[in-house]
N, C-alpha and C. Protein backbone atom coordinates (compact mmCIF):
# COMPACT_ATOMS: atom_id res chain seq x y z
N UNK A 1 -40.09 17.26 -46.82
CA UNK A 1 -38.91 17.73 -46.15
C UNK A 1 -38.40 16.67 -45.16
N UNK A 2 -38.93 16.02 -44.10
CA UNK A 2 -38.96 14.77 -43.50
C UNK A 2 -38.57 13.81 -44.13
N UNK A 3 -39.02 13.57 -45.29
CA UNK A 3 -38.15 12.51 -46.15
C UNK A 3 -37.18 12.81 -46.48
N UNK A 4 -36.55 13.76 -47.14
CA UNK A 4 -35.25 14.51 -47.17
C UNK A 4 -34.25 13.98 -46.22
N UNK A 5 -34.46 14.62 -44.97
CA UNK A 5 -33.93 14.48 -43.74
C UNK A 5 -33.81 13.18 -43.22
N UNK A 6 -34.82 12.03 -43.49
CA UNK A 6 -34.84 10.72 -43.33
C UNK A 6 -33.22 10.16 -44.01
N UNK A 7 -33.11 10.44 -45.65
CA UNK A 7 -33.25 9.77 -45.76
C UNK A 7 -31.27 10.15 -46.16
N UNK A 8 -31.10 11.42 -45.71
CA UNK A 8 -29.73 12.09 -45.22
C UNK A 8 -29.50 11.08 -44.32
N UNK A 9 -30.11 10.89 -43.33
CA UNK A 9 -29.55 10.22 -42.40
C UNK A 9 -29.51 9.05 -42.27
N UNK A 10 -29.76 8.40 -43.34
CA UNK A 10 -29.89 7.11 -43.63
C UNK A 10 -28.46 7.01 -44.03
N UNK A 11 -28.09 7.96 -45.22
CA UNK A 11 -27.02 7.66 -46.27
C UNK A 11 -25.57 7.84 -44.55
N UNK A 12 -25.83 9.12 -44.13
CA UNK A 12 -24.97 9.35 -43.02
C UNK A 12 -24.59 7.77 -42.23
N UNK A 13 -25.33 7.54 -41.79
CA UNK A 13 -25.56 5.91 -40.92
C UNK A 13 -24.31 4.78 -42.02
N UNK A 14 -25.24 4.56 -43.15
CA UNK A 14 -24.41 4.02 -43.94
C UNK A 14 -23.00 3.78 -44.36
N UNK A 15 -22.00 5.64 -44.32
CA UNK A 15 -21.02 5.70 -44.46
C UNK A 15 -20.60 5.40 -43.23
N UNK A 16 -20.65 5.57 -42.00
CA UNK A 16 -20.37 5.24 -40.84
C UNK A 16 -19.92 3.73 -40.92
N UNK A 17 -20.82 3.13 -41.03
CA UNK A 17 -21.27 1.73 -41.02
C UNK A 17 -20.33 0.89 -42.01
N UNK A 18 -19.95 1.72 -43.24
CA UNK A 18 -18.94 1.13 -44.51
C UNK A 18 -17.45 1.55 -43.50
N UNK A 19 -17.29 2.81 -43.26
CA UNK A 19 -16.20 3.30 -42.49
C UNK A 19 -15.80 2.65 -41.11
N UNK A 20 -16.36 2.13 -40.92
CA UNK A 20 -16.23 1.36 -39.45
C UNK A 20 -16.19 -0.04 -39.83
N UNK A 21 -16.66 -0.74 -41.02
CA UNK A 21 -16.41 -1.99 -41.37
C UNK A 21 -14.52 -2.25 -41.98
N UNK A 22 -14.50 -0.91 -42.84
CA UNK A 22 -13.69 -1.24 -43.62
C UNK A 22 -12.21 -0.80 -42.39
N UNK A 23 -12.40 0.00 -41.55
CA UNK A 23 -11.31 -0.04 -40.26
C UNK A 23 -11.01 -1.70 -39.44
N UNK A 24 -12.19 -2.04 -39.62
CA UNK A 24 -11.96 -3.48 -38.80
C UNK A 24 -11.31 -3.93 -39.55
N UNK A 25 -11.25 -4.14 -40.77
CA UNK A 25 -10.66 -5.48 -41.41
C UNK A 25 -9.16 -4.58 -41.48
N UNK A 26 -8.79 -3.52 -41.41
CA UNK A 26 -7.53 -3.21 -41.27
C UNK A 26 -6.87 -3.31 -40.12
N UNK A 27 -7.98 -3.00 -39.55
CA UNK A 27 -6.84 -3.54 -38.00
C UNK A 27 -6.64 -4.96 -37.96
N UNK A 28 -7.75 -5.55 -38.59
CA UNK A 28 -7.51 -7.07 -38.30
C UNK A 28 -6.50 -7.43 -39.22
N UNK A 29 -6.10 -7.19 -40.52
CA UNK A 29 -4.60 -7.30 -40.97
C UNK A 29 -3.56 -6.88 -40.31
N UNK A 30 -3.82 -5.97 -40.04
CA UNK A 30 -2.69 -5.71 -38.84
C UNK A 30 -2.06 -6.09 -38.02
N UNK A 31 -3.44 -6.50 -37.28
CA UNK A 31 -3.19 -7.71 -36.48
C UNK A 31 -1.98 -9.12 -37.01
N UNK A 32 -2.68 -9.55 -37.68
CA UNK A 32 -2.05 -10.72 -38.47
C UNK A 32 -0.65 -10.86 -38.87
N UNK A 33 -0.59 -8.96 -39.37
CA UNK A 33 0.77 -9.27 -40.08
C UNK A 33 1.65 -8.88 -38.52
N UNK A 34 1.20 -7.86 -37.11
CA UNK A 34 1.88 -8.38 -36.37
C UNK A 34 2.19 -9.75 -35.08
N UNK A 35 1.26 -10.21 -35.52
CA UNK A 35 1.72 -12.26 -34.89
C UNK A 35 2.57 -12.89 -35.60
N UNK A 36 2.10 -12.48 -37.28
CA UNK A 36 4.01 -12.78 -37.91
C UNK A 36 4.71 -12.43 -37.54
N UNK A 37 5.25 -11.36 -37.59
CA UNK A 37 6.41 -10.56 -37.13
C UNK A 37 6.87 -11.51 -35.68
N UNK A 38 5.70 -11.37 -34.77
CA UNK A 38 6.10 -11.81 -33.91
C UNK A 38 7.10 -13.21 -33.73
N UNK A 39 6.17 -13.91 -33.91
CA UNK A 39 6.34 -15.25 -34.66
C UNK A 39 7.96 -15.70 -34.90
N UNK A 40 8.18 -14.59 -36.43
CA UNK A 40 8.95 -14.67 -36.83
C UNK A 40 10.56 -14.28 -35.66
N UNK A 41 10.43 -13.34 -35.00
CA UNK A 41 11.28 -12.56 -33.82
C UNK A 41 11.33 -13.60 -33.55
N UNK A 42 10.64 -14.90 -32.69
CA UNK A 42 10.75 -15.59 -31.72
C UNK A 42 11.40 -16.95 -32.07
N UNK A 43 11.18 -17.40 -33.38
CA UNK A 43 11.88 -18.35 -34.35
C UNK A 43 13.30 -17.54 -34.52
N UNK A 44 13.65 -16.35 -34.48
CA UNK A 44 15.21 -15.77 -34.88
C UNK A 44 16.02 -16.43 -33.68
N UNK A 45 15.19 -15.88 -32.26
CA UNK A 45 15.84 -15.83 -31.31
C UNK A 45 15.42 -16.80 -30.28
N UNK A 46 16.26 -18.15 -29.93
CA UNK A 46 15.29 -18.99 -29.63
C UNK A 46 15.82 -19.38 -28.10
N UNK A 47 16.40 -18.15 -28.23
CA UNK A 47 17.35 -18.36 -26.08
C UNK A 47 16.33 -17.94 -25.56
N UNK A 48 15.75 -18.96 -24.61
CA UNK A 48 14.95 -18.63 -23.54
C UNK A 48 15.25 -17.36 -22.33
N UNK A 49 14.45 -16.77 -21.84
CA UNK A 49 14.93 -16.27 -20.59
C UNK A 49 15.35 -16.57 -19.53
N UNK A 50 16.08 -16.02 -19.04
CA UNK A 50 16.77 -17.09 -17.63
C UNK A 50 15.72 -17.46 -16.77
N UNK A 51 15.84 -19.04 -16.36
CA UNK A 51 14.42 -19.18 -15.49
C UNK A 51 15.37 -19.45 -14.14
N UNK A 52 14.88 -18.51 -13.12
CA UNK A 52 15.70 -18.37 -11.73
C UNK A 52 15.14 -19.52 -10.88
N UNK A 53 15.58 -20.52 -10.13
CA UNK A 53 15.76 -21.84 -9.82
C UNK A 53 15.74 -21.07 -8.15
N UNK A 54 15.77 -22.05 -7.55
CA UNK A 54 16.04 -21.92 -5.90
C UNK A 54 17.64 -21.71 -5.70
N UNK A 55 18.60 -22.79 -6.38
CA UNK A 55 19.72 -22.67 -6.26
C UNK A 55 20.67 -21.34 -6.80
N UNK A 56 20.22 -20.54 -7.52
CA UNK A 56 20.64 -18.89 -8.01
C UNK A 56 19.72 -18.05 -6.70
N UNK A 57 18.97 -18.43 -5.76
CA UNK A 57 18.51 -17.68 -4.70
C UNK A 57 19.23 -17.71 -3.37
N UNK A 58 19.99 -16.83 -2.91
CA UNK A 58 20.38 -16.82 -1.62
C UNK A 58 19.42 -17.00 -0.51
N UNK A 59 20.38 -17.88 0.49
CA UNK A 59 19.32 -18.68 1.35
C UNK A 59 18.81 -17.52 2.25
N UNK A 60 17.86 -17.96 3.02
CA UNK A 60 17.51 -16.81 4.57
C UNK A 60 18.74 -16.98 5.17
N UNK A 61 17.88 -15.72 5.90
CA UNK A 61 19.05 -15.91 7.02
C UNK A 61 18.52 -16.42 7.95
N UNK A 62 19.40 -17.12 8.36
CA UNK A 62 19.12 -18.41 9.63
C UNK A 62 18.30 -17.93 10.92
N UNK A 63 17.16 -18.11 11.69
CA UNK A 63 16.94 -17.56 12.76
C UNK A 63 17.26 -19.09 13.96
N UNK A 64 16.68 -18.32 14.86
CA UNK A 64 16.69 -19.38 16.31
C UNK A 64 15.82 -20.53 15.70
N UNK A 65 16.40 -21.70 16.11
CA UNK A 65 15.79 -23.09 15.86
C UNK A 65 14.89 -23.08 17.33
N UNK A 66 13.48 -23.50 17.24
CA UNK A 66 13.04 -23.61 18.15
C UNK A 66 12.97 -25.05 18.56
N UNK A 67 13.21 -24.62 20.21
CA UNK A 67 13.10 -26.01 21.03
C UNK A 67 12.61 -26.79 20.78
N UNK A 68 13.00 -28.21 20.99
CA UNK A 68 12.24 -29.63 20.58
C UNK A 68 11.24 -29.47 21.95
N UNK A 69 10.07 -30.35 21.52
CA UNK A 69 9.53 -30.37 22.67
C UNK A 69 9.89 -31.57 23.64
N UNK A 70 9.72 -31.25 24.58
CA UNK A 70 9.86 -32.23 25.86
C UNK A 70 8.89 -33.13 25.84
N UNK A 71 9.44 -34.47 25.99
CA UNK A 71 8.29 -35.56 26.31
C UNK A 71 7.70 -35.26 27.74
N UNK A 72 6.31 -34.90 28.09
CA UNK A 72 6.45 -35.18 29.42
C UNK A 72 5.57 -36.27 30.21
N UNK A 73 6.41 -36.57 31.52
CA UNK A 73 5.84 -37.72 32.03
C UNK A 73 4.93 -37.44 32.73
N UNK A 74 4.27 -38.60 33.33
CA UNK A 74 3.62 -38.56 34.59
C UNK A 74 3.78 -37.50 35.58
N UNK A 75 5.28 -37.43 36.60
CA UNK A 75 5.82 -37.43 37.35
C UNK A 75 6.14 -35.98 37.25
N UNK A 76 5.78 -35.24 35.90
CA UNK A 76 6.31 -33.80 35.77
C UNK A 76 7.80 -33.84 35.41
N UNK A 77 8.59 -34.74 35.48
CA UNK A 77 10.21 -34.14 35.49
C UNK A 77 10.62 -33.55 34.74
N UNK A 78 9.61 -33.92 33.36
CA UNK A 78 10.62 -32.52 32.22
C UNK A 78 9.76 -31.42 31.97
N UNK A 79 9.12 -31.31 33.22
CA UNK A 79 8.29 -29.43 33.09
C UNK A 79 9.56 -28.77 33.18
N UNK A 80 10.41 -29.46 34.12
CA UNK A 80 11.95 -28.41 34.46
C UNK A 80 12.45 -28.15 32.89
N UNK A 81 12.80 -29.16 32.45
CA UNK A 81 13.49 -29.37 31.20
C UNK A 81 12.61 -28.17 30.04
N UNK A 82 11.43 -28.38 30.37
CA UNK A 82 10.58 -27.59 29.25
C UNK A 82 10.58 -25.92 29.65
N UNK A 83 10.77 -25.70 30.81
CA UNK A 83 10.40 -24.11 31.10
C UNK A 83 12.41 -23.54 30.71
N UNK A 84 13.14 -24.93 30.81
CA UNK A 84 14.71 -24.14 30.66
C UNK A 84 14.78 -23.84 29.12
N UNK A 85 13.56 -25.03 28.32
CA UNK A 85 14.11 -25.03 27.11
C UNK A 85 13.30 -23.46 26.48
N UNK A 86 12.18 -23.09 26.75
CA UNK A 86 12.02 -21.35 26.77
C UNK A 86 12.23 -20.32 27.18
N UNK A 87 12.97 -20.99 28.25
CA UNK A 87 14.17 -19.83 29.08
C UNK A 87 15.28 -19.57 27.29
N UNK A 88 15.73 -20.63 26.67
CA UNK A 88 17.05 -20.63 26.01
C UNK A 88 15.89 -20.26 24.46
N UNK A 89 14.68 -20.44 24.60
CA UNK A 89 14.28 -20.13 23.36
C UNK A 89 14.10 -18.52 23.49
N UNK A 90 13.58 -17.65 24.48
CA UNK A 90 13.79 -16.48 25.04
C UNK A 90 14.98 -15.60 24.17
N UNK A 91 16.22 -15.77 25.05
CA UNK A 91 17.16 -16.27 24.84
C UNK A 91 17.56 -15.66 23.05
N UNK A 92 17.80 -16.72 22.28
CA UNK A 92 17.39 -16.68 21.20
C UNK A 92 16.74 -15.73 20.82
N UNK A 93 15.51 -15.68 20.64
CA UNK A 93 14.67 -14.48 20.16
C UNK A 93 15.62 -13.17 20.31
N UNK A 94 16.08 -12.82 21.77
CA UNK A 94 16.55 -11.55 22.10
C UNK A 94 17.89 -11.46 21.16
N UNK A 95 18.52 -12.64 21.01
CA UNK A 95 19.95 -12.18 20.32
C UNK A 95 19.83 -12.32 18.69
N UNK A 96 18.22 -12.67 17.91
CA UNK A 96 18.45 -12.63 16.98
C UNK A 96 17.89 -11.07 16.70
N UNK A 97 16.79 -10.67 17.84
CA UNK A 97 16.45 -9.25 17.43
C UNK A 97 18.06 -8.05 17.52
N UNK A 98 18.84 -8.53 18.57
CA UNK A 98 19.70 -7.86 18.15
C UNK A 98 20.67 -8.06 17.71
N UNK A 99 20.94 -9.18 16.59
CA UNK A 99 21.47 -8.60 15.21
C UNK A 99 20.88 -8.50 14.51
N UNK A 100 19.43 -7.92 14.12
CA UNK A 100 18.37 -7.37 13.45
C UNK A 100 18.94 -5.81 13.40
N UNK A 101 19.35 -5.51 15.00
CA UNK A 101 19.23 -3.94 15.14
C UNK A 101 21.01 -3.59 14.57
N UNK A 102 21.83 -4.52 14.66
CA UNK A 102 23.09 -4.32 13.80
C UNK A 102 23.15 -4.79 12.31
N UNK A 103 22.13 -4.96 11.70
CA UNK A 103 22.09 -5.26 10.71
C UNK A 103 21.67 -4.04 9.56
N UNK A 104 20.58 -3.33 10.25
CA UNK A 104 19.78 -1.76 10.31
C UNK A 104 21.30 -0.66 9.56
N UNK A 105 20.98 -0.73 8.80
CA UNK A 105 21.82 0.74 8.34
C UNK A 105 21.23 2.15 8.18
N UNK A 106 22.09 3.08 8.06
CA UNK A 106 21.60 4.17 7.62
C UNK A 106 20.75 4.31 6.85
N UNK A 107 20.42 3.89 5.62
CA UNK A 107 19.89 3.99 4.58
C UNK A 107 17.95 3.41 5.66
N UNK A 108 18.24 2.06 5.93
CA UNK A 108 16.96 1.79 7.05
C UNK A 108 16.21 2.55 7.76
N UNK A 109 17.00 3.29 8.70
CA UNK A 109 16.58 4.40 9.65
C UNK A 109 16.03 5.36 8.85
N UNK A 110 17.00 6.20 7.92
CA UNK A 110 16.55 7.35 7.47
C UNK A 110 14.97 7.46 6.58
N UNK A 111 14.90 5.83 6.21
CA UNK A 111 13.71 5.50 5.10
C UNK A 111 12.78 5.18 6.10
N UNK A 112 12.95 4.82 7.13
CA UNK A 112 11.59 4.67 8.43
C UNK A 112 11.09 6.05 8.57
N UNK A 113 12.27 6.86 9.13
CA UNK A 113 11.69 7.87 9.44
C UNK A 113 11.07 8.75 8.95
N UNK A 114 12.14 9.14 7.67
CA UNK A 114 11.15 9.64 6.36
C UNK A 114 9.54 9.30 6.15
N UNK A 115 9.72 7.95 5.94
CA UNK A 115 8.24 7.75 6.09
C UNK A 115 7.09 7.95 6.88
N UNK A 116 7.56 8.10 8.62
CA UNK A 116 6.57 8.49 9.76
C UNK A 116 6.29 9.68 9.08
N UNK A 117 7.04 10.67 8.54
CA UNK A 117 7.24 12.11 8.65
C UNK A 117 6.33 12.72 7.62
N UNK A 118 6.77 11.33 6.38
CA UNK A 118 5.57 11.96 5.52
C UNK A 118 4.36 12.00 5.83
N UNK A 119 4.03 10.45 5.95
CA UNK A 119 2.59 9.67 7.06
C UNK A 119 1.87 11.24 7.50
N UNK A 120 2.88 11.55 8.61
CA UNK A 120 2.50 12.54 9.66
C UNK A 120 2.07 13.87 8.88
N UNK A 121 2.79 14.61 7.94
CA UNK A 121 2.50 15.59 7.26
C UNK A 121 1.21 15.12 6.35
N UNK A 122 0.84 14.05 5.60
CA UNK A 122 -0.02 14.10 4.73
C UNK A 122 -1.70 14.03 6.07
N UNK A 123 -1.20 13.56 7.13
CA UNK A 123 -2.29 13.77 7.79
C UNK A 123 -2.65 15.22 8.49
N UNK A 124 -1.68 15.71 8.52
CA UNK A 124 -1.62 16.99 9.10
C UNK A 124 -2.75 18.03 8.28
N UNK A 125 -2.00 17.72 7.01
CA UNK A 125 -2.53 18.56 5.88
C UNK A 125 -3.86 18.33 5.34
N UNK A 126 -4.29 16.92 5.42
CA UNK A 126 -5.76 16.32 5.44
C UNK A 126 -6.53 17.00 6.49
N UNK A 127 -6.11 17.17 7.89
CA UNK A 127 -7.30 17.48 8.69
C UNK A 127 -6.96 19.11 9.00
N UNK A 128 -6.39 19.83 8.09
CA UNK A 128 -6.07 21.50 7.86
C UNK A 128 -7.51 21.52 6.71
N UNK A 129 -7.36 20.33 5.81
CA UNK A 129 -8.26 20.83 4.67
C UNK A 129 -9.93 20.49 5.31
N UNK A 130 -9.42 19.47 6.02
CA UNK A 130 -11.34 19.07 6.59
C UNK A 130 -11.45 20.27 7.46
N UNK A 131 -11.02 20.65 8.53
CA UNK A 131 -11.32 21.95 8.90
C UNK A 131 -11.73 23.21 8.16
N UNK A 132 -11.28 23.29 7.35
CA UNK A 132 -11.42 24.50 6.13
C UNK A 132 -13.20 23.83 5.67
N UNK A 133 -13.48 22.61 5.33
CA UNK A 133 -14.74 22.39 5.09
C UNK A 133 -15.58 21.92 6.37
N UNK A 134 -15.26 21.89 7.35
CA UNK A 134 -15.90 22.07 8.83
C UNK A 134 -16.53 23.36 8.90
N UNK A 135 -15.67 24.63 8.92
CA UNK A 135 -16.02 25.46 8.52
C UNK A 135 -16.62 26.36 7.82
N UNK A 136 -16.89 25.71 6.41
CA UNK A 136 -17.85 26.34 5.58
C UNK A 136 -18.97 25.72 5.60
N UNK A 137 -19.05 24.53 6.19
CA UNK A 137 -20.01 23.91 6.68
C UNK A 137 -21.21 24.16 7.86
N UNK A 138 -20.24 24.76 8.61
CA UNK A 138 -20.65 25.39 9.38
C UNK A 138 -22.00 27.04 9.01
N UNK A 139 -20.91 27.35 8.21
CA UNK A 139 -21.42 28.48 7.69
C UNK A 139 -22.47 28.24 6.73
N UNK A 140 -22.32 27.68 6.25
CA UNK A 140 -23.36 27.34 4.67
C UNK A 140 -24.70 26.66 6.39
N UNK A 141 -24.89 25.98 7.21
CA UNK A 141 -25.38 25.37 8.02
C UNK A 141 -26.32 26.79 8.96
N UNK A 142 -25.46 27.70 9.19
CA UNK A 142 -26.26 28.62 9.55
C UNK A 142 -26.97 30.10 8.91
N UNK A 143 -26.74 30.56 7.48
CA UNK A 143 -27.18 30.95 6.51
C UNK A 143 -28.33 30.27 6.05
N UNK A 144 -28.68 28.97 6.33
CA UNK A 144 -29.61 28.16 5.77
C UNK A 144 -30.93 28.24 6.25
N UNK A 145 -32.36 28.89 5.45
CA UNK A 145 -33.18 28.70 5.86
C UNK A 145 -34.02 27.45 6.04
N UNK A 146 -34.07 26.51 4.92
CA UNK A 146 -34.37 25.71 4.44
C UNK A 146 -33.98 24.56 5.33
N UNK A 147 -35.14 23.81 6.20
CA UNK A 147 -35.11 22.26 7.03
C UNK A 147 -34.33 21.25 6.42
N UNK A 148 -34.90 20.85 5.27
CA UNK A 148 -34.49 19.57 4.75
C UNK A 148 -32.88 20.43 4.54
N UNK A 149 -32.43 21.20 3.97
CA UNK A 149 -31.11 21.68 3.42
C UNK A 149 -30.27 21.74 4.62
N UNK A 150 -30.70 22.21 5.66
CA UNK A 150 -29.74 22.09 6.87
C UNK A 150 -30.06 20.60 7.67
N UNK A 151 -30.68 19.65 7.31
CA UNK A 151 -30.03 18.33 7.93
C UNK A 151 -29.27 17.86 6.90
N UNK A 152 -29.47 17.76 5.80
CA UNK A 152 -28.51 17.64 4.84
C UNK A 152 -26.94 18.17 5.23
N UNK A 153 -26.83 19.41 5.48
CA UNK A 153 -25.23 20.07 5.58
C UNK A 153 -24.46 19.57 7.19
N UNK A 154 -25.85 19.49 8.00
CA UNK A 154 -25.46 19.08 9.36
C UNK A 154 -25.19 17.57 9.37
N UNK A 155 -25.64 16.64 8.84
CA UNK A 155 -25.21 15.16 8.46
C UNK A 155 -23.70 15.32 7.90
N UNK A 156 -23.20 15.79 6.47
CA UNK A 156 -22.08 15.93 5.95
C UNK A 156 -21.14 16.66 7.26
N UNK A 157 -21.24 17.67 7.75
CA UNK A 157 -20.41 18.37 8.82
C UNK A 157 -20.14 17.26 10.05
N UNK A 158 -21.27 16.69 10.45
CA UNK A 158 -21.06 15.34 11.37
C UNK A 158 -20.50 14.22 10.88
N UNK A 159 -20.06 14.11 9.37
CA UNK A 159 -19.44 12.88 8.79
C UNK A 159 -17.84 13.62 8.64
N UNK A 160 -18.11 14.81 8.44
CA UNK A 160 -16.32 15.79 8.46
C UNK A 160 -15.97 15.72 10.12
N UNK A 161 -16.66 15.90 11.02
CA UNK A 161 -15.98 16.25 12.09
C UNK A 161 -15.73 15.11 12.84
N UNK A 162 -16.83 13.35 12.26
CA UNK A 162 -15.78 11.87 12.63
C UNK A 162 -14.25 11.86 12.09
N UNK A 163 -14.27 12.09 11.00
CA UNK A 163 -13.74 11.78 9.73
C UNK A 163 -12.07 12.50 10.60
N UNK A 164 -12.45 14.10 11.26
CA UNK A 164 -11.26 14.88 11.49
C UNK A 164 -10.81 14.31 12.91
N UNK A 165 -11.53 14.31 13.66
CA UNK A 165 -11.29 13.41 15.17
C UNK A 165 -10.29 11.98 14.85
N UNK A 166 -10.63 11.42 13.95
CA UNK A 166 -9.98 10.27 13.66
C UNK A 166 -8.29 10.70 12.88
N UNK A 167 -9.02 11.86 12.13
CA UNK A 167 -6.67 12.10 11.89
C UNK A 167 -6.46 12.67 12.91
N UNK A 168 -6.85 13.40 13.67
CA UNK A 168 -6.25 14.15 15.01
C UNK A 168 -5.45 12.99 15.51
N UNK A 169 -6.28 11.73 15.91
CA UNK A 169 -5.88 10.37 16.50
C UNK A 169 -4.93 10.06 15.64
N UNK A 170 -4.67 9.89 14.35
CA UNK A 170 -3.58 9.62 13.90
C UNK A 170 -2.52 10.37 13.92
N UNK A 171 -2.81 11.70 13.95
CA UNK A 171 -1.55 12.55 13.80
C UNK A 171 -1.00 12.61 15.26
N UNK A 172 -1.55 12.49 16.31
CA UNK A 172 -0.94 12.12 17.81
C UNK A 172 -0.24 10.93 17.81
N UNK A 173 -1.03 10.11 16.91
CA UNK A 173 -0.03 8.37 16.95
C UNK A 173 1.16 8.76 16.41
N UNK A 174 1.31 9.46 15.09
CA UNK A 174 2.28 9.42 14.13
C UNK A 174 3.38 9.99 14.84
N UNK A 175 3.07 11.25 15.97
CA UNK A 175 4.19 11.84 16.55
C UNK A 175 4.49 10.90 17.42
N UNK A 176 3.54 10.01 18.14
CA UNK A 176 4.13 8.86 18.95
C UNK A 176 5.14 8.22 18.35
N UNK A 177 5.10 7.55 17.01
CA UNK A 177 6.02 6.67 15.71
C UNK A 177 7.46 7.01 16.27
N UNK A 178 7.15 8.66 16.03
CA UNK A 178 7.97 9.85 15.28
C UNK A 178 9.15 9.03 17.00
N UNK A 179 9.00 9.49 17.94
CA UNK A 179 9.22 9.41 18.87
C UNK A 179 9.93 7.88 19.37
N UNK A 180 8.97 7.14 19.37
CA UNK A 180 9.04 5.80 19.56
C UNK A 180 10.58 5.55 18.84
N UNK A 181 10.70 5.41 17.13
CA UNK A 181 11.83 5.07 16.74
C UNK A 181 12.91 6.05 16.69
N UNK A 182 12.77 7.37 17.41
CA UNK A 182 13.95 8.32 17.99
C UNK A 182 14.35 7.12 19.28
N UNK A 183 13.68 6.68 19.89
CA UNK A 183 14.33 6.24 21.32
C UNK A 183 14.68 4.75 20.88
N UNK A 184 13.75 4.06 19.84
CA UNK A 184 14.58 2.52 19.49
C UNK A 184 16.18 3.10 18.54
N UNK A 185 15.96 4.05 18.16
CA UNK A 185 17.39 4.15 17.37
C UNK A 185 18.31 4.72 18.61
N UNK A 186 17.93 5.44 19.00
CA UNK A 186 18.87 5.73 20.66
C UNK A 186 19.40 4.52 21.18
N UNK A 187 18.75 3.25 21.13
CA UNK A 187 18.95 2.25 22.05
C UNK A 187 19.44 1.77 21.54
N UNK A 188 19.32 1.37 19.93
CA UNK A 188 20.37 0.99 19.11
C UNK A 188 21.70 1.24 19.04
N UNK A 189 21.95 2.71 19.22
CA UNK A 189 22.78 3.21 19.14
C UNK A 189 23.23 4.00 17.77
N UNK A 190 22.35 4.21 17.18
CA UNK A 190 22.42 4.90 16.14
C UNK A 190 22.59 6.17 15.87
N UNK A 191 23.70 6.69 15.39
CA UNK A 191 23.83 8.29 14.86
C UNK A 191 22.55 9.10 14.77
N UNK A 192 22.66 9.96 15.52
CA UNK A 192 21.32 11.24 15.40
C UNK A 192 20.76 11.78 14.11
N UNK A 193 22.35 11.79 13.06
CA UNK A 193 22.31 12.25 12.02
C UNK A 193 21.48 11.08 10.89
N UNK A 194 21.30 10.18 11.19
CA UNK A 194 20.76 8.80 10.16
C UNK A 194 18.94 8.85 10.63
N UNK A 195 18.57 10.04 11.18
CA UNK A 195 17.09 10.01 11.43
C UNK A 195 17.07 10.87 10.77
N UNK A 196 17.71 11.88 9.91
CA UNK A 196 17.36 13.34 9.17
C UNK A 196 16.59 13.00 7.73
């Protein structure tokens, strides 16, 4: 009966083995006949794709050229020269940040804020769900007779309740965000309605 069964599973193995040979060599025609094809497509059509150059790229936009530096002497005289020339590099900085902030459209604002908001909700909702397993943690922690099983649940509950302390901290930052770019768009001067 063992030989029987041997030798079933011999023949089984076999067809496998013919069936799995004779798939390769079809895919591998397959193969073949599609690199012709290919081949052939690429000999039809022989316009390259546009290759984008520096000169089809619009330039930056220009910021503040920073100050040359001052030679200085012995004598100190162009420390003066050097503290005016970061007075005017100052200067600069401030008037390129604000046409940064006139540059800012609606579409800008509304996609910042959107984003604090989501930020803020997906953390919200993260440390609603770790609480929910704080909690059963808790519970499963004091139902527990078993030593080794309750440092086990009390380790995991002490890795949930870092874990929730730390979005609390974020979700206080995020309303900070939330806040923060209500009062930079205030200062901007931006419509109330372009934070919705």
């Amino acid at each position: 009966m063992s030989a029987i069964h041997v030798l079933r599973t011999a023949v089984v193995a076999l067809t496998v083995l013919m069936l799995s040979a004779a798939n390769a060599l079809v895919s591998a025609q397959s193969l073949a006949d599609l690199a012709k094809k290919e081949e052939e497509r690429r000999k039809a059509n022989p316009q390259p794709a546009k290759v984008y150059t520096n000169k089809d790229l619009s330039p930056a936009p220009a910021g503040s050229t920073p100050p040359s530096p001052a030679s200085a002497t012995k004598d100190g005289t162009d420390a003066t020269k050097d503290a005016a020339g970061k007075d005017a590099a100052r200067k600069d900085a401030k008037d390129a940040d604000a046409s940064k902030d006139q540059a800012k459209d609606e579409k800008y604002w509304s996609e910042k804020m959107k984003g604090l908001r989501e930020q803020l909700d997906r953390n919200k909702t993260f440390a609603d769900a770790l609480q929910n397993k704080i909690n059963s943690l808790t519970t499963d922690f004091v139902n527990r007779d078993d030593p080794v099983q309750k440092r086990a649940i009390e380790a995991d509950r002490q890795k949930a309740l870092a874990e929730l302390a730390r979005l609390n901290k974020a979700v206080i930052d995020g309303n900070k965000a939330i806040a923060d770019l209500e009062e930079a768009a205030r200062r901007a001067g931006v419509p109330p309605g372009w934070l919705r």
